[in-house]
N, C-alpha and C. Protein backbone atom coordinates (compact mmCIF):
# COMPACT_ATOMS: atom_id res chain seq x y z
N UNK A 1 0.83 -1.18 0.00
CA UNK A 1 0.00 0.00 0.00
C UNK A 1 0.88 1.25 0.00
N UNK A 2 0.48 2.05 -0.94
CA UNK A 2 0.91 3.10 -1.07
C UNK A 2 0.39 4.23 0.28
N UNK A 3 1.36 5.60 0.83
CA UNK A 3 0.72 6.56 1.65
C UNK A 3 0.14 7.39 0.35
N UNK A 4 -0.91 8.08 1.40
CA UNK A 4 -1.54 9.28 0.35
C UNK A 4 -0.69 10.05 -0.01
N UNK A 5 -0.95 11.21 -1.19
CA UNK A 5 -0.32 11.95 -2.14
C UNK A 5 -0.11 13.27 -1.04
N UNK A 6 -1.07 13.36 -0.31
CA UNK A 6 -1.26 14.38 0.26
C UNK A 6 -0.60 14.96 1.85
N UNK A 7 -0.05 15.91 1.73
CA UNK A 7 0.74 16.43 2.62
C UNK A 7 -0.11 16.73 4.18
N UNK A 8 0.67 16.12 5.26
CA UNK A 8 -0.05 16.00 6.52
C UNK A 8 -0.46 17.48 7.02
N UNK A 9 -1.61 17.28 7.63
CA UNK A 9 -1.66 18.87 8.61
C UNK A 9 -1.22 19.12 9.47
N UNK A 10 -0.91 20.12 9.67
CA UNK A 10 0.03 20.21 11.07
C UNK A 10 -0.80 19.57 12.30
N UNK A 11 0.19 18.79 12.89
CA UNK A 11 -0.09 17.62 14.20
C UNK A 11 -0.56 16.80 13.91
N UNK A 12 -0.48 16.30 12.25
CA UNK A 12 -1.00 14.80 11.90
C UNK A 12 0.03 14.46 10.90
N UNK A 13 0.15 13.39 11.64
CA UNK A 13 0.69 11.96 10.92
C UNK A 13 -0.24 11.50 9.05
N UNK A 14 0.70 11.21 8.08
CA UNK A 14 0.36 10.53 6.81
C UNK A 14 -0.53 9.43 7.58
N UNK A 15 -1.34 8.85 6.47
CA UNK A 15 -2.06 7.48 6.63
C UNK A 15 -2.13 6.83 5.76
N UNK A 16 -2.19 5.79 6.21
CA UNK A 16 -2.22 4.62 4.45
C UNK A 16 -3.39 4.58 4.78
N UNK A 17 -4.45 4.92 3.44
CA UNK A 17 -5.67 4.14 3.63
C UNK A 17 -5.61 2.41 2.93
N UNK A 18 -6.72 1.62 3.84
CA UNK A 18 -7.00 0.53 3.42
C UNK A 18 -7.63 0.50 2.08
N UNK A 19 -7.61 -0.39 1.92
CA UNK A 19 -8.39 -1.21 0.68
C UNK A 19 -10.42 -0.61 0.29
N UNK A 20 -11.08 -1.29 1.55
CA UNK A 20 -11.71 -0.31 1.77
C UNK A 20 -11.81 1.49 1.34
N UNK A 21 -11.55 2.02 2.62
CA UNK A 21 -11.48 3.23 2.68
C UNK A 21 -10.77 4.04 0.73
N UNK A 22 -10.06 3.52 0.06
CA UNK A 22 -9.68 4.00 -1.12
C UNK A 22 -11.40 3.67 -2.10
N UNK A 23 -11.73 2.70 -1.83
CA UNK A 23 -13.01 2.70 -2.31
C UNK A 23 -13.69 3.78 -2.04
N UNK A 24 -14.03 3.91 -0.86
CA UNK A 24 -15.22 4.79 -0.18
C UNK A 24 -14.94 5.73 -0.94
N UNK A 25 -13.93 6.54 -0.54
CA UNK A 25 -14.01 7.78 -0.16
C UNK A 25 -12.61 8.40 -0.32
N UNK A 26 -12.20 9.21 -1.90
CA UNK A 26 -11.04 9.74 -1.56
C UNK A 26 -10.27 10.33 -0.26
N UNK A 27 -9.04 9.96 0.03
CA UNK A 27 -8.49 10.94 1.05
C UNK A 27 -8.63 12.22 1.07
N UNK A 28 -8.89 13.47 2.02
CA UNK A 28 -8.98 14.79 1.82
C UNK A 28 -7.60 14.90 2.27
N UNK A 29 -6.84 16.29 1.91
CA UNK A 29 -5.55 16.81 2.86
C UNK A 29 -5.03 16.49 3.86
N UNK A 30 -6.43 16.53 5.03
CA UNK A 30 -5.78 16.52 6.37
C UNK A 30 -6.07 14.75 6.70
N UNK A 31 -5.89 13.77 5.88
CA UNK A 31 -6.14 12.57 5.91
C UNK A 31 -7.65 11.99 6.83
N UNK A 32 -8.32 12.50 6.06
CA UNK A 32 -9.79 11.95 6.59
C UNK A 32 -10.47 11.08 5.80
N UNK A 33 -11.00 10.23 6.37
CA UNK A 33 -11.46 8.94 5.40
C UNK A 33 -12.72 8.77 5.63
N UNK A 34 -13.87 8.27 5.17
CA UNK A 34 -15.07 7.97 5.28
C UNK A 34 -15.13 6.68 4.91
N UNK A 35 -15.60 5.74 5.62
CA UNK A 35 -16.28 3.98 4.98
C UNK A 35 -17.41 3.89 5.50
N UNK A 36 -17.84 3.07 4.71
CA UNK A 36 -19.21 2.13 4.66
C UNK A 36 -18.74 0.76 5.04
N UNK A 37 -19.09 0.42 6.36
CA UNK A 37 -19.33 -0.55 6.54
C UNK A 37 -20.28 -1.72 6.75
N UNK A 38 -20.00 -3.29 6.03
CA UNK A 38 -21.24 -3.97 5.42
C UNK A 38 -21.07 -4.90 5.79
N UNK A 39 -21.71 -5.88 5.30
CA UNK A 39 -21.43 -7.40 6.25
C UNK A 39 -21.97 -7.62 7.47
N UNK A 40 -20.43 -8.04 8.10
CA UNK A 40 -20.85 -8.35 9.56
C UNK A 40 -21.61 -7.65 10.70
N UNK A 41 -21.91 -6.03 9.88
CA UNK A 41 -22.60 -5.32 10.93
C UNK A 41 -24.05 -6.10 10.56
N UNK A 42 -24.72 -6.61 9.35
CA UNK A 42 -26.01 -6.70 9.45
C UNK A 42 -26.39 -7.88 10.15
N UNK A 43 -25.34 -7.95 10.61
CA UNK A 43 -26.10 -9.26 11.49
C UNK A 43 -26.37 -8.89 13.17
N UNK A 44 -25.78 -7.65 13.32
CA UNK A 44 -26.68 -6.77 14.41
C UNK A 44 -27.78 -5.78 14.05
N UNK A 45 -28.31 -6.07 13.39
CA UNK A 45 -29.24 -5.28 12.77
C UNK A 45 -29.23 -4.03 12.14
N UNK A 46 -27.55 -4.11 12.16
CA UNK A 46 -27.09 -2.62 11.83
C UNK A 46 -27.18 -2.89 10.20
N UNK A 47 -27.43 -1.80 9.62
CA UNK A 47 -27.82 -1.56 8.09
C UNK A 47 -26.27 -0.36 7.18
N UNK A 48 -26.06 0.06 7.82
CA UNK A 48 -25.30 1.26 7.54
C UNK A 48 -24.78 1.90 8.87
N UNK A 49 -23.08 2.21 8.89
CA UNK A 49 -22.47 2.66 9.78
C UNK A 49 -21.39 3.25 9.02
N UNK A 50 -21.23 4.79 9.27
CA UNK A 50 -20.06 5.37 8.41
C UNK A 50 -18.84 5.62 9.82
N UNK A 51 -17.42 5.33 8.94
CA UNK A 51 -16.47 5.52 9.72
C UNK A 51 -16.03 6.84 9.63
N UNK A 52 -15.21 7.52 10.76
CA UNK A 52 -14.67 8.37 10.22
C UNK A 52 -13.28 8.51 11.03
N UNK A 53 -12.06 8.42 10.62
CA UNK A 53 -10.69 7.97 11.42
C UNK A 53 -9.86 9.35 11.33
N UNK A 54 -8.99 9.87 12.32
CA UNK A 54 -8.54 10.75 12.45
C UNK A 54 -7.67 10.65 13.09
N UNK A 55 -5.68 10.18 12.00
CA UNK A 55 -4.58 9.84 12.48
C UNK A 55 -3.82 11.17 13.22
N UNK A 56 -3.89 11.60 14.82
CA UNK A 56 -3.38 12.73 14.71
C UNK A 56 -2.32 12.56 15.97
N UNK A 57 -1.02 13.77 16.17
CA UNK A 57 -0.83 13.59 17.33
C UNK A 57 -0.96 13.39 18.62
N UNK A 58 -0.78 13.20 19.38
CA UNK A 58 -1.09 12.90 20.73
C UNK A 58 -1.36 13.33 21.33
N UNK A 59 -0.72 15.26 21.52
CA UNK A 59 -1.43 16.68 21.54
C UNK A 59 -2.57 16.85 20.77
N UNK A 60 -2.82 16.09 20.14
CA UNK A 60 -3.72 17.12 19.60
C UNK A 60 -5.22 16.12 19.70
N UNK A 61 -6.24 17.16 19.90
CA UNK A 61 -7.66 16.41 20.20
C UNK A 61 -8.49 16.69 19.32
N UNK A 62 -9.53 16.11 19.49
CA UNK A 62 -10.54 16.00 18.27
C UNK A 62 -11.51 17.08 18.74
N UNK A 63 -12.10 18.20 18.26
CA UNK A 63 -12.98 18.80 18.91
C UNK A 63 -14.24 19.04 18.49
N UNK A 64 -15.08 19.37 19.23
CA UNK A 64 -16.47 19.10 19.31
C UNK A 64 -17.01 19.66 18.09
N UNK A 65 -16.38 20.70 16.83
CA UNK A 65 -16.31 21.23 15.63
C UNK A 65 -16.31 19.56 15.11
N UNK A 66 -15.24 19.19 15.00
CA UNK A 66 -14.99 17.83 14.50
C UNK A 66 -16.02 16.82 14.39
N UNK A 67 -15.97 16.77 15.48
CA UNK A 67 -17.50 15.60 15.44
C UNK A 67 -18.76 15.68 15.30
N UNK A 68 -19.29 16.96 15.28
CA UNK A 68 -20.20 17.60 14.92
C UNK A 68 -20.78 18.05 13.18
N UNK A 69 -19.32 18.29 12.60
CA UNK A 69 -19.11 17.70 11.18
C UNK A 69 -19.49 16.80 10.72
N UNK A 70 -18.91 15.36 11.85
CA UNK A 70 -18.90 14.08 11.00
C UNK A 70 -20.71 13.91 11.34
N UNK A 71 -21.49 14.46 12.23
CA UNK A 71 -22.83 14.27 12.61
C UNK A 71 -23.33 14.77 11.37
N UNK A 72 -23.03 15.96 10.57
CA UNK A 72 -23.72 16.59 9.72
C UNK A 72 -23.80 15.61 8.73
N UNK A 73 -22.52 15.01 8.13
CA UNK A 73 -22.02 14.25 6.97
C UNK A 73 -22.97 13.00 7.41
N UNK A 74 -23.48 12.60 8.40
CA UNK A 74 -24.41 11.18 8.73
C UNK A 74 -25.58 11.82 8.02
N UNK A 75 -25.91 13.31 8.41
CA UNK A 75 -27.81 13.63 7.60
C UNK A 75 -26.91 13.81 6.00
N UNK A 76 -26.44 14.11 5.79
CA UNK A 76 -26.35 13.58 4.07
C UNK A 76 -26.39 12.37 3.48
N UNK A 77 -25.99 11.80 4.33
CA UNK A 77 -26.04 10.10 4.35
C UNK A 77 -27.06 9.37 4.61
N UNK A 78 -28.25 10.18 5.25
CA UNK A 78 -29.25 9.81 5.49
C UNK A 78 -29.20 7.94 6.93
N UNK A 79 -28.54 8.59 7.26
CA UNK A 79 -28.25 7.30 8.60
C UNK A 79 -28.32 8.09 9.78
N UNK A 80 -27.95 7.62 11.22
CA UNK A 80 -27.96 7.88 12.45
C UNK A 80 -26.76 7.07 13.28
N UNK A 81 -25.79 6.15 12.19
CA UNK A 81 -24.97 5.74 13.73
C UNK A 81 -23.77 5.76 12.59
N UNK A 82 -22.63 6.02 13.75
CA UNK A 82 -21.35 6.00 13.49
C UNK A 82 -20.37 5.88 14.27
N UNK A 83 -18.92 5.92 13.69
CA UNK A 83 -17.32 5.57 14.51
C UNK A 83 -17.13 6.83 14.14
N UNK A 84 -16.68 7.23 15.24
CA UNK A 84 -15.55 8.49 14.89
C UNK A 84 -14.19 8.15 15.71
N UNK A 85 -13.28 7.62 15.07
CA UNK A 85 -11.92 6.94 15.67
C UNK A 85 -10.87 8.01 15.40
N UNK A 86 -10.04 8.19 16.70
CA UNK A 86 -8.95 8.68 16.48
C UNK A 86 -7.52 7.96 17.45
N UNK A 87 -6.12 8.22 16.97
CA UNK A 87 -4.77 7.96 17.59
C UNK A 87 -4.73 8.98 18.60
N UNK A 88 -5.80 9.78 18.96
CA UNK A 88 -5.43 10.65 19.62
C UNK A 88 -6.84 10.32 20.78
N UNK A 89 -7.08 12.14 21.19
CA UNK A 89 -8.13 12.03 22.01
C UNK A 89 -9.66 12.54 21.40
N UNK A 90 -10.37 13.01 22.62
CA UNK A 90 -11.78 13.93 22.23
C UNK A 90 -11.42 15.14 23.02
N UNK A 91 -11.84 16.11 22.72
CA UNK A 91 -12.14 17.16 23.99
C UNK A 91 -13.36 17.19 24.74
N UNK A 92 -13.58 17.58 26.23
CA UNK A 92 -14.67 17.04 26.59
C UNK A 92 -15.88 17.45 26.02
N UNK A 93 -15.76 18.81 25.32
CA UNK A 93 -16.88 19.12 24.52
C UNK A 93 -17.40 18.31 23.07
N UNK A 94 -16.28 17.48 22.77
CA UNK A 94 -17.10 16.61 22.39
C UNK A 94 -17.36 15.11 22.75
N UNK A 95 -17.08 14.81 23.60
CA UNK A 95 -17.48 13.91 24.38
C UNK A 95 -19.13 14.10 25.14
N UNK A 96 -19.03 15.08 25.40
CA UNK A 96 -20.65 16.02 25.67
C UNK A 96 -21.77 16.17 24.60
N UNK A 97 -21.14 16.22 23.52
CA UNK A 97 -21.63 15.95 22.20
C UNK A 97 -22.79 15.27 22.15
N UNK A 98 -21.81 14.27 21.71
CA UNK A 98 -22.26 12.81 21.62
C UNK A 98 -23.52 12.20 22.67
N UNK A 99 -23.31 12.79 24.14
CA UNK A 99 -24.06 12.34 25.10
C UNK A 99 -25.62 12.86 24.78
N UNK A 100 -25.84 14.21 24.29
CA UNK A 100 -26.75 14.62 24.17
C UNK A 100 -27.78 14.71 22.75
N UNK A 101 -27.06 14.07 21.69
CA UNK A 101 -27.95 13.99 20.10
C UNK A 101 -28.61 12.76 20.56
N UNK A 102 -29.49 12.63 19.32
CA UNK A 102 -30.07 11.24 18.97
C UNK A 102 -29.36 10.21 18.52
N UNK A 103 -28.63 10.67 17.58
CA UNK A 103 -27.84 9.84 16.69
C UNK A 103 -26.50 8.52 17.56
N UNK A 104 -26.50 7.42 16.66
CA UNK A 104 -25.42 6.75 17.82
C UNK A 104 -24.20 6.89 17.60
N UNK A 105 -23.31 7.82 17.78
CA UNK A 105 -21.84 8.05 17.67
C UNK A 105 -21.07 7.17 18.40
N UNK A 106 -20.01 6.63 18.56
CA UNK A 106 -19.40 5.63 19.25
C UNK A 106 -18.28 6.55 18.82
N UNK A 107 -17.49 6.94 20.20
CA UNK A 107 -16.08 7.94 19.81
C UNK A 107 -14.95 6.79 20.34
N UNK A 108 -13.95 6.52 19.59
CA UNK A 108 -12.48 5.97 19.93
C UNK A 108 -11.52 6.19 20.02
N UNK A 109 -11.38 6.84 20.89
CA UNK A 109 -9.71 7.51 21.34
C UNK A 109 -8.53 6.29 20.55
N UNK A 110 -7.48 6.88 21.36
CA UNK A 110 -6.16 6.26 20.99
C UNK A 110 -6.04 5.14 21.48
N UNK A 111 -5.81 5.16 23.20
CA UNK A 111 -6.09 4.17 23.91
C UNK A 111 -6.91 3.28 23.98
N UNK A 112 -8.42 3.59 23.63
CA UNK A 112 -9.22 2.35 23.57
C UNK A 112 -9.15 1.23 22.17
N UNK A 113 -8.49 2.60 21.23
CA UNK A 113 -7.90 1.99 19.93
C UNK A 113 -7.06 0.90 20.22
N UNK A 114 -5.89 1.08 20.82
CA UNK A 114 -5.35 0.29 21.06
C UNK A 114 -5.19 -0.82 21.84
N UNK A 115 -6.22 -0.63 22.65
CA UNK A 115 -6.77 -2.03 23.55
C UNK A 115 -7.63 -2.80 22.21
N UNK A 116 -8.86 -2.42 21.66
CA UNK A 116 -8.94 -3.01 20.63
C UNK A 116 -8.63 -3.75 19.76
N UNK A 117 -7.22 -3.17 19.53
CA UNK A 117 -6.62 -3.83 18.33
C UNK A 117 -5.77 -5.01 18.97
N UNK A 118 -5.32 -4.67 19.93
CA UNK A 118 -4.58 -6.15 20.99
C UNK A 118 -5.77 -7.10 21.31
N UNK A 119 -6.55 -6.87 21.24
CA UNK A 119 -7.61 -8.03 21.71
C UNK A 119 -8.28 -8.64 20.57
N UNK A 120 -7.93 -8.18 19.11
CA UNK A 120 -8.45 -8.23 17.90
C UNK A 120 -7.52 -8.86 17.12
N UNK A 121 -6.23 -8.58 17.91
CA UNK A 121 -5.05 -9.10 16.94
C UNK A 121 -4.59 -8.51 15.99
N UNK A 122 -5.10 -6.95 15.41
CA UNK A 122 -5.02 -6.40 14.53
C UNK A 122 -3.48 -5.08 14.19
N UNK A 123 -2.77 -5.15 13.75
CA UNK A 123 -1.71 -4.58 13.81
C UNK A 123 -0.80 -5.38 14.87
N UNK A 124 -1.14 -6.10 15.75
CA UNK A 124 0.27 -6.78 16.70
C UNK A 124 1.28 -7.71 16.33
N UNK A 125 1.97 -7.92 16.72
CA UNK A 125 2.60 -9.01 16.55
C UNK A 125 2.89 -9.62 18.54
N UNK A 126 3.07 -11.39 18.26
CA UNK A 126 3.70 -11.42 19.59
C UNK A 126 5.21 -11.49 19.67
N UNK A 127 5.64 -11.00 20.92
CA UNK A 127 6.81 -10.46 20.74
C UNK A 127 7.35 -11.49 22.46
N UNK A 128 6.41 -11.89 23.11
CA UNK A 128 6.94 -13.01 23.85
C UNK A 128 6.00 -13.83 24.63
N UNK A 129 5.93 -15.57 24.31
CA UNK A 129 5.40 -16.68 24.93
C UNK A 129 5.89 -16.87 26.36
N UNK A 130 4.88 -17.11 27.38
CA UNK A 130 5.36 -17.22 28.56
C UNK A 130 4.89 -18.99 28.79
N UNK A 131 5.29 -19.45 29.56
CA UNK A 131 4.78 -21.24 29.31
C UNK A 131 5.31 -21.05 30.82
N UNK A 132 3.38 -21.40 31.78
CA UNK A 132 4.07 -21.81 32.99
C UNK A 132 3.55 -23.15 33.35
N UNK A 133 4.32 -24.11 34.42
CA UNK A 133 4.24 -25.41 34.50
C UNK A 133 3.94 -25.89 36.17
N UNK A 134 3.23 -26.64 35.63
CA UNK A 134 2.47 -27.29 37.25
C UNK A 134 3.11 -28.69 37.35
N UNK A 135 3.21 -28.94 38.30
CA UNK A 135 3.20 -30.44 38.90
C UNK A 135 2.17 -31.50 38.33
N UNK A 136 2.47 -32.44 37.55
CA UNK A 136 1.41 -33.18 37.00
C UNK A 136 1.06 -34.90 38.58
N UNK A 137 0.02 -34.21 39.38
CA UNK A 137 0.06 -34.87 40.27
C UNK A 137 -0.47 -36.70 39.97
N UNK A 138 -1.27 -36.79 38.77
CA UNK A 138 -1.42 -37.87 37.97
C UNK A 138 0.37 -38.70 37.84
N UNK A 139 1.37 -37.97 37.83
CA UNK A 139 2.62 -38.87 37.17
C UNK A 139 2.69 -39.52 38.67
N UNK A 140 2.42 -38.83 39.53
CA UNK A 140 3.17 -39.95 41.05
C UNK A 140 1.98 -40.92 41.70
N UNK A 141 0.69 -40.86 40.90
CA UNK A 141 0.05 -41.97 40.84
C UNK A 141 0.55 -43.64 41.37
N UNK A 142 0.20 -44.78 42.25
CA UNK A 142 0.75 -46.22 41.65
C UNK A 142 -0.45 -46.62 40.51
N UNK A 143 0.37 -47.39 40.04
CA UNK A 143 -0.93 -47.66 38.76
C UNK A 143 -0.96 -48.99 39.15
């Protein structure tokens, strides 16, 4: 995979988009991606869920402008639930956001990102097996 063409914004990191995401939805400048995700959501009854990922520094937070955007871009879309994922954080104003619309936003910081992806297997590698050993009280058995 190629990185995008496009030059980072200040306090963000390039992104490779997936396979996916190059479908969806060209990259904009500041590397923002939009997907449609299909499949395995309809088997929660979910019909339509747009992503929206935001690779940024660690300083830097997502703000309630931000997500409030990606709310608008759901009524063009004519849906009500979404991801708004970032490497970074929220500010609490938009964390407040979210608490108070209709719509179902699900926000993902960095950290929960990355608990995620360790429990998903996704980006890890293992890097060390631990093997601990008991007394097999069956061997001192008389038979």
């Amino acid at each position: 995979m190629t990185r995008t063409g496009a030059p980072p914004a200040e306090g963000r990191d390039n992104a490779r988009p997936t396979t996916n995401e190059e479908n969806a939805a060209p990259p904009s400048t500041d590397c923002q991606k939009v997907a449609l995700l299909r499949g395995s959501l309809d088997r929660l009854g979910i019909d339509k869920v747009y992503i929206q990922a935001k690779r940024y520094a660690q300083t830097t937070t997502v703000s309630r402008q931000d997500v409030q955007a990606f709310s608008g871009a759901l009524d063009d879309k004519q849906t009500t639930r979404g991801v708004f994922i970032t490497t970074s954080s929220f500010s609490s104003g938009a964390l407040a956001y979210v608490k108070n619309i209709t719509k179902q936003i699900v926000l993902i910081d960095g950290h929960r990102l990355a608990q995620l992806m360790i429990r998903h297997g996704v980006g890890v590698r293992v890097e060390r097996v631990m093997e601990i050993k008991r007394v097999d009280e069956d061997f001192f058995e008389d038979t």
